[in-house]
C-alpha atoms as a PDB file:
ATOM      1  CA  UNK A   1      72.767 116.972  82.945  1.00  0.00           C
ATOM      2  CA  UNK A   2      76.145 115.428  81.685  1.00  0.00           C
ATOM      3  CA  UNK A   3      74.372 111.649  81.734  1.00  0.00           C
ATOM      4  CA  UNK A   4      71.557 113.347  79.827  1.00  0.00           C
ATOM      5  CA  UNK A   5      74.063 114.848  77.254  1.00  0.00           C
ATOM      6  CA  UNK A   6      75.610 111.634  77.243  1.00  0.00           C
ATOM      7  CA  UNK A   7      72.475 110.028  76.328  1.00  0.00           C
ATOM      8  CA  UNK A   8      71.742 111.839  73.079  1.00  0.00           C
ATOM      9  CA  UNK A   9      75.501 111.904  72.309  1.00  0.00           C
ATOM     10  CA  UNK A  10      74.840 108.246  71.872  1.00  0.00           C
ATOM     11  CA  UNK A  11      71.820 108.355  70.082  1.00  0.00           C
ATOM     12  CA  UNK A  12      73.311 111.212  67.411  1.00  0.00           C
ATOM     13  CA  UNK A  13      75.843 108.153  66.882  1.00  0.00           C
ATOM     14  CA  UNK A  14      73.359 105.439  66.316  1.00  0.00           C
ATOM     15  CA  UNK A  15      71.363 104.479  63.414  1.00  0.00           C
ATOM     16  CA  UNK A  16      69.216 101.340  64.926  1.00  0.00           C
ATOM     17  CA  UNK A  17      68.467 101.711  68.149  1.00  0.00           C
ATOM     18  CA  UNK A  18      66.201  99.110  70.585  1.00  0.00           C
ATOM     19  CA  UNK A  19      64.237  99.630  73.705  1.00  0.00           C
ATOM     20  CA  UNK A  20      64.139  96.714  76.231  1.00  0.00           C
ATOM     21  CA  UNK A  21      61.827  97.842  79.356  1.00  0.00           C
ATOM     22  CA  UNK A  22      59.415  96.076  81.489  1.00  0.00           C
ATOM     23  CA  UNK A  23      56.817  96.997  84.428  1.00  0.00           C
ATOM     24  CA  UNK A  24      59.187 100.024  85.646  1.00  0.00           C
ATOM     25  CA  UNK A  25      58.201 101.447  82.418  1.00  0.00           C
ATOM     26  CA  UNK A  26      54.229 102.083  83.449  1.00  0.00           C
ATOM     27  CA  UNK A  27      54.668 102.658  86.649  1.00  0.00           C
ATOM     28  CA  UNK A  28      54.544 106.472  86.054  1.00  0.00           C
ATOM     29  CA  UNK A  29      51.314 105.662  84.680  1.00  0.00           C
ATOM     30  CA  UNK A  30      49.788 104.396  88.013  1.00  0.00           C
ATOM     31  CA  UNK A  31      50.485 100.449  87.251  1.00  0.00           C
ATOM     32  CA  UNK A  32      52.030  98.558  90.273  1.00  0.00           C
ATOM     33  CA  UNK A  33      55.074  96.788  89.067  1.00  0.00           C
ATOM     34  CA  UNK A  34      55.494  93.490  90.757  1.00  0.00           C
ATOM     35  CA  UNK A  35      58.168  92.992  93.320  1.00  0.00           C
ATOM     36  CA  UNK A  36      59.012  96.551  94.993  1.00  0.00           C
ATOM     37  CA  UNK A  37      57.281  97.046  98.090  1.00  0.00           C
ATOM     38  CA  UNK A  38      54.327  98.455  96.948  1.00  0.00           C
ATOM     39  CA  UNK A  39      54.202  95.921  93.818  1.00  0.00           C
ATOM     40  CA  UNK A  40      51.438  93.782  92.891  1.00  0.00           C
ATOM     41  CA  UNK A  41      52.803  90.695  95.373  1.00  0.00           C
ATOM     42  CA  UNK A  42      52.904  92.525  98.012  1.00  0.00           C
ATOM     43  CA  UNK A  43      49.485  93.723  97.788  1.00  0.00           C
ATOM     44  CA  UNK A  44      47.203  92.137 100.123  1.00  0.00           C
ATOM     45  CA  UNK A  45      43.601  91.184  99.526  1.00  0.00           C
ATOM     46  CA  UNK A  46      41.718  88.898 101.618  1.00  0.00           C
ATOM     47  CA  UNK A  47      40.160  87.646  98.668  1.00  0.00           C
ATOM     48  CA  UNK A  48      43.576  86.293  97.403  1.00  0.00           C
ATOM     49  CA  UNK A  49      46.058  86.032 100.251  1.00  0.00           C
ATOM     50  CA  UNK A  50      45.843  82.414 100.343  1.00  0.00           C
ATOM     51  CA  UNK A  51      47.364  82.222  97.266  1.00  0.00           C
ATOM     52  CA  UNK A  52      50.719  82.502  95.878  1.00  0.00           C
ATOM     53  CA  UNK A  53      50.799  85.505  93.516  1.00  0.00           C
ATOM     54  CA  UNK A  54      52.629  83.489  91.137  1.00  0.00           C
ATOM     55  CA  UNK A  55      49.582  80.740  91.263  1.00  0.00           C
ATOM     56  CA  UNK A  56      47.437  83.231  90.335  1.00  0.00           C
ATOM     57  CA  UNK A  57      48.816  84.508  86.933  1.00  0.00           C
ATOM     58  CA  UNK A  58      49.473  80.620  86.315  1.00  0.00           C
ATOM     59  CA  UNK A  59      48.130  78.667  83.279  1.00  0.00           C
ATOM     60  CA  UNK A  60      47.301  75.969  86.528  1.00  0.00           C
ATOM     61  CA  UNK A  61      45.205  79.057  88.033  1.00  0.00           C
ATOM     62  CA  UNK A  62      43.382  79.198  84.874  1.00  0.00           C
ATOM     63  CA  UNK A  63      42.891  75.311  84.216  1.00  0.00           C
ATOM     64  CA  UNK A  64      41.902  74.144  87.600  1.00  0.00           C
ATOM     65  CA  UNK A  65      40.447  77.211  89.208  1.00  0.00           C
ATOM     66  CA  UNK A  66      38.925  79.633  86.336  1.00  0.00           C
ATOM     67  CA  UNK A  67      36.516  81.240  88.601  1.00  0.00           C
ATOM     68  CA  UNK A  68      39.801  82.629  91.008  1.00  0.00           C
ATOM     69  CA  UNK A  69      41.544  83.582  87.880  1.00  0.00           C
ATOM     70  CA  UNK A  70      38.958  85.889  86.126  1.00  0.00           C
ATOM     71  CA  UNK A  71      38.058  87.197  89.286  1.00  0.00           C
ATOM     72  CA  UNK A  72      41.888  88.117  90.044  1.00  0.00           C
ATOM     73  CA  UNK A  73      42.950  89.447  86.186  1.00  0.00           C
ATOM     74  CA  UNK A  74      39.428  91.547  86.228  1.00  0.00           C
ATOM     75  CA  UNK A  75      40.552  92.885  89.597  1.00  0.00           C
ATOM     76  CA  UNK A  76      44.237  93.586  88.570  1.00  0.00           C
ATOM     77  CA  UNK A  77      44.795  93.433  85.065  1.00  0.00           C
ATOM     78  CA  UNK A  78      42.411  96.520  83.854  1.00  0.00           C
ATOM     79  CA  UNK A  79      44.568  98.820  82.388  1.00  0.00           C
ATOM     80  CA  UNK A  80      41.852 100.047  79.987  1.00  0.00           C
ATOM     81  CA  UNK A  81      41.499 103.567  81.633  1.00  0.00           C
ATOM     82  CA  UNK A  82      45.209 103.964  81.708  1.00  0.00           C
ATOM     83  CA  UNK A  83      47.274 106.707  79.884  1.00  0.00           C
ATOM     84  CA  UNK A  84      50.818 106.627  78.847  1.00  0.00           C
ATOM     85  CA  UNK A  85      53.217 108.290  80.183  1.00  0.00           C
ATOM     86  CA  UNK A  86      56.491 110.551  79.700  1.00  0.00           C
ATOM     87  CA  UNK A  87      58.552 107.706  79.210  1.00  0.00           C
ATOM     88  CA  UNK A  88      55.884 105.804  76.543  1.00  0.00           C
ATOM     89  CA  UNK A  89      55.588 109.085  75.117  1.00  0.00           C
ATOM     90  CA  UNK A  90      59.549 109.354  74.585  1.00  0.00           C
ATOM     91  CA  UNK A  91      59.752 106.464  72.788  1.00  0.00           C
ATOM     92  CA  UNK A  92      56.897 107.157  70.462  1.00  0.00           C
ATOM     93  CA  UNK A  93      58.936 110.083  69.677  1.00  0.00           C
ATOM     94  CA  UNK A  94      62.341 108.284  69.057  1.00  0.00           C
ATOM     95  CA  UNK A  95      60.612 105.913  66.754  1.00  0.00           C
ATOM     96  CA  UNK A  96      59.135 108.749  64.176  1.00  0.00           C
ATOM     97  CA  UNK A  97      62.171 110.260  63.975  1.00  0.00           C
ATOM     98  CA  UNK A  98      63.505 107.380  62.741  1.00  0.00           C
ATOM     99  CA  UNK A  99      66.204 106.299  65.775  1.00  0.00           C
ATOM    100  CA  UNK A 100      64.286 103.870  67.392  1.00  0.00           C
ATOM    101  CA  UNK A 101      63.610 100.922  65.428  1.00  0.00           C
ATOM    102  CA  UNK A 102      61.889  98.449  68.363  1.00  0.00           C
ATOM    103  CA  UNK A 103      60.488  98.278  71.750  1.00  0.00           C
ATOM    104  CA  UNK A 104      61.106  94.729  73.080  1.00  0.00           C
ATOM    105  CA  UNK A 105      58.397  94.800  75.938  1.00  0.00           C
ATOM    106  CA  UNK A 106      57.506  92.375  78.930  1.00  0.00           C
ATOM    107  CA  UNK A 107      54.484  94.512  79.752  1.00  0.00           C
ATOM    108  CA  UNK A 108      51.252  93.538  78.965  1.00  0.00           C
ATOM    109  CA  UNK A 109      49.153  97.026  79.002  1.00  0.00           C
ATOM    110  CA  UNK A 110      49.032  98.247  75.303  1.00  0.00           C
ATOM    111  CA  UNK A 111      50.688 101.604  76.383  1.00  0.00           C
ATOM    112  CA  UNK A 112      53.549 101.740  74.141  1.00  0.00           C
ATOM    113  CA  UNK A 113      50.940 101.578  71.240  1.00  0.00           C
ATOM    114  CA  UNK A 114      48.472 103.988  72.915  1.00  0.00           C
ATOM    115  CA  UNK A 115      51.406 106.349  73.070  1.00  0.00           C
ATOM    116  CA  UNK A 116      52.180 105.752  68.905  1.00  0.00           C
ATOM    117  CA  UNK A 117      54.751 103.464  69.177  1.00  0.00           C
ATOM    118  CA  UNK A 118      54.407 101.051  66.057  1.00  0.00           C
ATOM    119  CA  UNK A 119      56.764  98.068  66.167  1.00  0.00           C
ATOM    120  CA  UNK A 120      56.285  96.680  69.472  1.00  0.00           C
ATOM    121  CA  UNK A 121      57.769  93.380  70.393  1.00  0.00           C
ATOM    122  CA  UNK A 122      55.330  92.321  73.399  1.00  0.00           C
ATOM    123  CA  UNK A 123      57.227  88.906  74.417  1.00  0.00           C
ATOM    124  CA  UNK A 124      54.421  87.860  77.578  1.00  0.00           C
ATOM    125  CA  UNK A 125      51.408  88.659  75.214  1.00  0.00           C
ATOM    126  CA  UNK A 126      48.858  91.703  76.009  1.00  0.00           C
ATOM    127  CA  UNK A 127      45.680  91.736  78.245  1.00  0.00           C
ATOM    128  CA  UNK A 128      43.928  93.845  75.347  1.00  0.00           C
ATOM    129  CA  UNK A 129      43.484  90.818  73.415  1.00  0.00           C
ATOM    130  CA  UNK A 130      41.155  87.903  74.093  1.00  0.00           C
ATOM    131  CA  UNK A 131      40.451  84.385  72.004  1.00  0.00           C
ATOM    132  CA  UNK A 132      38.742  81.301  72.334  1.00  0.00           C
ATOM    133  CA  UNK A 133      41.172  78.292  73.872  1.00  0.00           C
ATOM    134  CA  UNK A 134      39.034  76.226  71.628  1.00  0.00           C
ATOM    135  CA  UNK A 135      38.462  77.826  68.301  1.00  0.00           C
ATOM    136  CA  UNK A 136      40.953  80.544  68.792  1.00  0.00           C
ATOM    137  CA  UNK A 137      38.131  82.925  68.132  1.00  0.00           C
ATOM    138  CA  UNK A 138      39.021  86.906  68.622  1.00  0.00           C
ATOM    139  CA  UNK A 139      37.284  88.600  71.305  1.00  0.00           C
ATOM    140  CA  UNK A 140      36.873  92.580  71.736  1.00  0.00           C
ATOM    141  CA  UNK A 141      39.815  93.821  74.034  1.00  0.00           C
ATOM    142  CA  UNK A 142      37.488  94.422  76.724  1.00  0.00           C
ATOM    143  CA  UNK A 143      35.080  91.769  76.615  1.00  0.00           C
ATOM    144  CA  UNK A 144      36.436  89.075  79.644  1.00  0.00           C
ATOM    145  CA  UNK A 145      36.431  92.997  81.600  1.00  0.00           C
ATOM    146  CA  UNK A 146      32.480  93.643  80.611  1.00  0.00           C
ATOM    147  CA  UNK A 147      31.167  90.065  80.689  1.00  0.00           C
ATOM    148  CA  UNK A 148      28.996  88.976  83.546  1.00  0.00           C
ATOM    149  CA  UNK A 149      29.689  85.584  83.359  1.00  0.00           C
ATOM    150  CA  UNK A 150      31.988  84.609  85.881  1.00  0.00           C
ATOM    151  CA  UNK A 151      34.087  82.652  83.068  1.00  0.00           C
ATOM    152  CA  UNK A 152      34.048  83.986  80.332  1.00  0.00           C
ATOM    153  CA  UNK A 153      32.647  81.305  77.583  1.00  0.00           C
ATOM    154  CA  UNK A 154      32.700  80.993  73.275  1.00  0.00           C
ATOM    155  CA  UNK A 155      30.011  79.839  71.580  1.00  0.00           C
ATOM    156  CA  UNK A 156      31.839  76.587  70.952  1.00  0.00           C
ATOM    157  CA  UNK A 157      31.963  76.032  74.681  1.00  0.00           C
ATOM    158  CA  UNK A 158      35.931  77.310  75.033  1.00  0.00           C
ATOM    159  CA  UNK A 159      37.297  79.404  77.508  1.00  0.00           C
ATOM    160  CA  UNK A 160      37.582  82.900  76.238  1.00  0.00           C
ATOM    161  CA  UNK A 161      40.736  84.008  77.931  1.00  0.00           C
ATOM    162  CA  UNK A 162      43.343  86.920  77.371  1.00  0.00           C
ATOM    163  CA  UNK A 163      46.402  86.536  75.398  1.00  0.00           C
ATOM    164  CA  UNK A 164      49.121  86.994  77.764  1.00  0.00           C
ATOM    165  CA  UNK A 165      51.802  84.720  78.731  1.00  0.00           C
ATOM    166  CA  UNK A 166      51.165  83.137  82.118  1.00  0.00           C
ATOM    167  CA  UNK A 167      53.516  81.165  84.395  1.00  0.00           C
ATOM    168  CA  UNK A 168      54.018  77.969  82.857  1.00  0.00           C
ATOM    169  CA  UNK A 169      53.603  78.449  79.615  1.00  0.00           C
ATOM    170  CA  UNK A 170      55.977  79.082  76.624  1.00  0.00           C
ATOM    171  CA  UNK A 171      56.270  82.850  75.094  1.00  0.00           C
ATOM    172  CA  UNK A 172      54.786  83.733  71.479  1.00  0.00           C
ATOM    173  CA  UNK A 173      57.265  82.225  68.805  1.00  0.00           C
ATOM    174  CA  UNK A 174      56.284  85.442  66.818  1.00  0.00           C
ATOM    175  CA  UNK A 175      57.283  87.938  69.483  1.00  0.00           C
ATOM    176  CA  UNK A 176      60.096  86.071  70.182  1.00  0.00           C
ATOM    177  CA  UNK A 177      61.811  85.798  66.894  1.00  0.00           C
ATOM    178  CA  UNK A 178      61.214  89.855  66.051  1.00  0.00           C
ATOM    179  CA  UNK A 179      62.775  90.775  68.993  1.00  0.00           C
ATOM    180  CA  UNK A 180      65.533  88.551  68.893  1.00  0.00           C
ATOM    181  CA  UNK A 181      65.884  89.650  65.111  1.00  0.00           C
ATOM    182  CA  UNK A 182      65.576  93.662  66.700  1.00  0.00           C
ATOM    183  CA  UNK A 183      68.285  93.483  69.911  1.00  0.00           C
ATOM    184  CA  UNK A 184      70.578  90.835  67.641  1.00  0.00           C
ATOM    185  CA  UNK A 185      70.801  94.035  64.674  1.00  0.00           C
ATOM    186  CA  UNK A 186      70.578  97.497  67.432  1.00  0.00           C
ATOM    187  CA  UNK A 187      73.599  99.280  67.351  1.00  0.00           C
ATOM    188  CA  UNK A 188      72.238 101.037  70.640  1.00  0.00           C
ATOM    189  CA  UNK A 189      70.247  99.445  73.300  1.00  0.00           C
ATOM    190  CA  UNK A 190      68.436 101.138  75.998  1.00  0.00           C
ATOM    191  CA  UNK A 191      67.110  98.844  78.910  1.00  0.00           C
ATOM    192  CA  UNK A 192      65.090 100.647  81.201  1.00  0.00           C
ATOM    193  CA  UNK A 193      62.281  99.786  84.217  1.00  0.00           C
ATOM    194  CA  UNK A 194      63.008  96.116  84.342  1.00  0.00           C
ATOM    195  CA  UNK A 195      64.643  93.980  87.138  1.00  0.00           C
ATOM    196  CA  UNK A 196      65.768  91.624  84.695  1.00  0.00           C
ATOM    197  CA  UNK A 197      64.758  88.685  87.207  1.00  0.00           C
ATOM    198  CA  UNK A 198      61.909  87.501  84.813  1.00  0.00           C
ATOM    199  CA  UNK A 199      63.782  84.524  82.327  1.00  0.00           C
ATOM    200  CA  UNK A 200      64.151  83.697  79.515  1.00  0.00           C
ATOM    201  CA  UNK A 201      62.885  87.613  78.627  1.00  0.00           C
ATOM    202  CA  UNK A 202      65.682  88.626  80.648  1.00  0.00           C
ATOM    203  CA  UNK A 203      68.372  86.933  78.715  1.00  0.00           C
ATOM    204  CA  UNK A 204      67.079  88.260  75.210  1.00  0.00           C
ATOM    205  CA  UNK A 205      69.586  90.930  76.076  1.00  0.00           C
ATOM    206  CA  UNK A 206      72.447  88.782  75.307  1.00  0.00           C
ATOM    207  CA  UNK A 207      71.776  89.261  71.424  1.00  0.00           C
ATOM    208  CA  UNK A 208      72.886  92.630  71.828  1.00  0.00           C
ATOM    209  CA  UNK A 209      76.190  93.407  70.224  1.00  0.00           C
ATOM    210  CA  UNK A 210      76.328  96.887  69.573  1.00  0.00           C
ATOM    211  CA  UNK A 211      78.104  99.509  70.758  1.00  0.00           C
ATOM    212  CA  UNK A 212      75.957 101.493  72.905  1.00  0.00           C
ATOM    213  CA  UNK A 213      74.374 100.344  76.262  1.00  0.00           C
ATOM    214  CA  UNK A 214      72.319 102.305  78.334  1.00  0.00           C
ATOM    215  CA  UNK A 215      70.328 101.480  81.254  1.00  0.00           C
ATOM    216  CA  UNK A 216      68.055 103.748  83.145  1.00  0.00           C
ATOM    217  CA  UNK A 217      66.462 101.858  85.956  1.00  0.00           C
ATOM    218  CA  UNK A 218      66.780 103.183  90.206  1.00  0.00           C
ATOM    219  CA  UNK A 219      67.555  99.689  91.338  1.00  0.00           C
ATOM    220  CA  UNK A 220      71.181  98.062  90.994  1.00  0.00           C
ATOM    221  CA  UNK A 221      70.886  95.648  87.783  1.00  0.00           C
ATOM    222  CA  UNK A 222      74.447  93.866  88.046  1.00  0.00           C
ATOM    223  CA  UNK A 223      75.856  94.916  84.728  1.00  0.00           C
ATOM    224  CA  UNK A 224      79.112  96.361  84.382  1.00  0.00           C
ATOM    225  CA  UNK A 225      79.583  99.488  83.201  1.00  0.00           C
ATOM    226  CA  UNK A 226      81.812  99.518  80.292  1.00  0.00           C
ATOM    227  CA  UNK A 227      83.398 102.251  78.277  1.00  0.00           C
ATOM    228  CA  UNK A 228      80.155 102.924  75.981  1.00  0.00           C
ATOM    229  CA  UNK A 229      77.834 101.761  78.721  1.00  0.00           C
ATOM    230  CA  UNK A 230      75.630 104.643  80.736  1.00  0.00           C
ATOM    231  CA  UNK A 231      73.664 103.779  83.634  1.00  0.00           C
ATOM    232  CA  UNK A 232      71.286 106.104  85.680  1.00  0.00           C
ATOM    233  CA  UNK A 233      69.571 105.384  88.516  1.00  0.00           C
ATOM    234  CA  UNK A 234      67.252 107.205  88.118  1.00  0.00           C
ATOM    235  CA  UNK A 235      62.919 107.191  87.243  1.00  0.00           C
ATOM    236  CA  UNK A 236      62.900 106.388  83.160  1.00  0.00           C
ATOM    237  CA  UNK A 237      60.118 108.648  82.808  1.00  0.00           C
ATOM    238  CA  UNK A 238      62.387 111.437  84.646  1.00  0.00           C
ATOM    239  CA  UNK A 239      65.354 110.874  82.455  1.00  0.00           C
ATOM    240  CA  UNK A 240      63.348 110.771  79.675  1.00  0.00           C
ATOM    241  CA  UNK A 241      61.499 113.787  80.269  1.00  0.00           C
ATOM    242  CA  UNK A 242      65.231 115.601  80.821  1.00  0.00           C
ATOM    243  CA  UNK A 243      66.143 114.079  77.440  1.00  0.00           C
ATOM    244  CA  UNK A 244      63.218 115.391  75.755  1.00  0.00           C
ATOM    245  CA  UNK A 245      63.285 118.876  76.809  1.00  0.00           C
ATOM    246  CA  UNK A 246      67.327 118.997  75.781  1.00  0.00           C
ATOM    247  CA  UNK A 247      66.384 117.736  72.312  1.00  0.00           C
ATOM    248  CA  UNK A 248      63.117 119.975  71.581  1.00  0.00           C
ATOM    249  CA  UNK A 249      60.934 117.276  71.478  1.00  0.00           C
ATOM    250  CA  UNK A 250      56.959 118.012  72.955  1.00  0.00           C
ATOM    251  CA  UNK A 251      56.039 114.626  74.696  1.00  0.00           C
ATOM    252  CA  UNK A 252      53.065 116.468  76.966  1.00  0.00           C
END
């Protein structure tokens, strides 16, 4: 309980504080992460084992083999039935009170919003969104998940495809520059269920300048732990949950 009281000590000091948390975050929620051992690239599938996991969340995956990359994002990438969890919940929380000001996010399942969390930085896009590579036409957020065709096709004869950011291609300017803006003016930044192994998302965190760091994630990050810096290794959704209960907040 003394890292928990630490926590909110913190917070009570802090005016602007950011979120920074990646596929650790959902986890709770029943999402496989990607590297641990039961993660998403170490899931095998006869269907795709004779490809590199990275190939197939590539923009080459999509370009050259369309069929194999609809087939593998409809297989993995449905998140639609998914609920948020403690730690989505949390944040929600912190953010209508008025603490939280951002959640810089390198998930792409929606669950921050779904949990009421408003100003969401989501720098590798979001599967819930679809356009037209073409005619950058907006599609319904499930529509590549109901269609039959086996790639999804505009009427002007584009590629319908979600709006996430795969391997090899650059992240959305717009994302980018708000959460820059967000980490660059925190005075308190909590980084939680991320590896940090994914670049450049992982080096946003060097805009941070404030005073408080905290970072709640069970694996060994590599940051030093400074005089106002708090690490628990421990499940965010856990440590959240603790936090909650100490500060009378109802995130059922």
């Amino acid at each position: 309980m003394e890292d928990i009281a630490r926590f909110i000590e913190m917070q009570n000091n802090s005016e602007n504080i950011v979120f920074f948390g990646g596929a650790g975050v959902s986890t709770e929620s029943g999402i496989p992460d990607f590297r641990s051992k039961d993660g998403l690239y170490n899931q095998h599938d006869v269907q795709f084992d004779k490809y590199r996991p990275e190939y197939l969340l590539s923009h080459s995956c999509l370009i050259t083999e369309p069929k194999v990359y609809f087939e593998f994002h409809r297989q993995k990438m449905d998140t639609r039935a998914i609920e948020p969890n403690k730690a989505h919940k949390y944040l929600a929380k912190l953010e209508e009170i008025g603490k939280l000001k951002a959640v810089v996010t390198q998930n792409i399942d929606g669950l921050h919003q779904k949990a009421g969390s408003k100003k969401v930085f989501e720098i590798h896009g979001s599967a819930l969104r679809n356009y037209c590579s073409r005619c950058n036409k907006i599609y319904p957020y499930d529509y590549i998940f109901e269609s039959k065709e086996p790639i999804p096709t505009c009427e002007c004869g584009g590629v319908i495809r979600p709006d996430i950011t795969l391997y090899e291609e650059g992240l959305p300017e717009d994302a980018v520059r708000g959460a820059i803006k967000a980490l660059s003016e925190a005075d308190m930044l909590i980084i939680g269920g991320t590896s940090l192994t994914v670049y450049p998302a992982a080096s946003f965190i060097n805009y941070f300048n404030g005073k408080y760091l905290v970072i709640i994630n069970e694996s060994e990050l590599g940051i030093k732990e400074g005089v106002n810096t708090l690490i628990i290794r421990k499940k965010i959704g856990e440590v959240f949950a603790e936090a909650a209960k100490a500060q009378g907040m109802d995130i059922e």
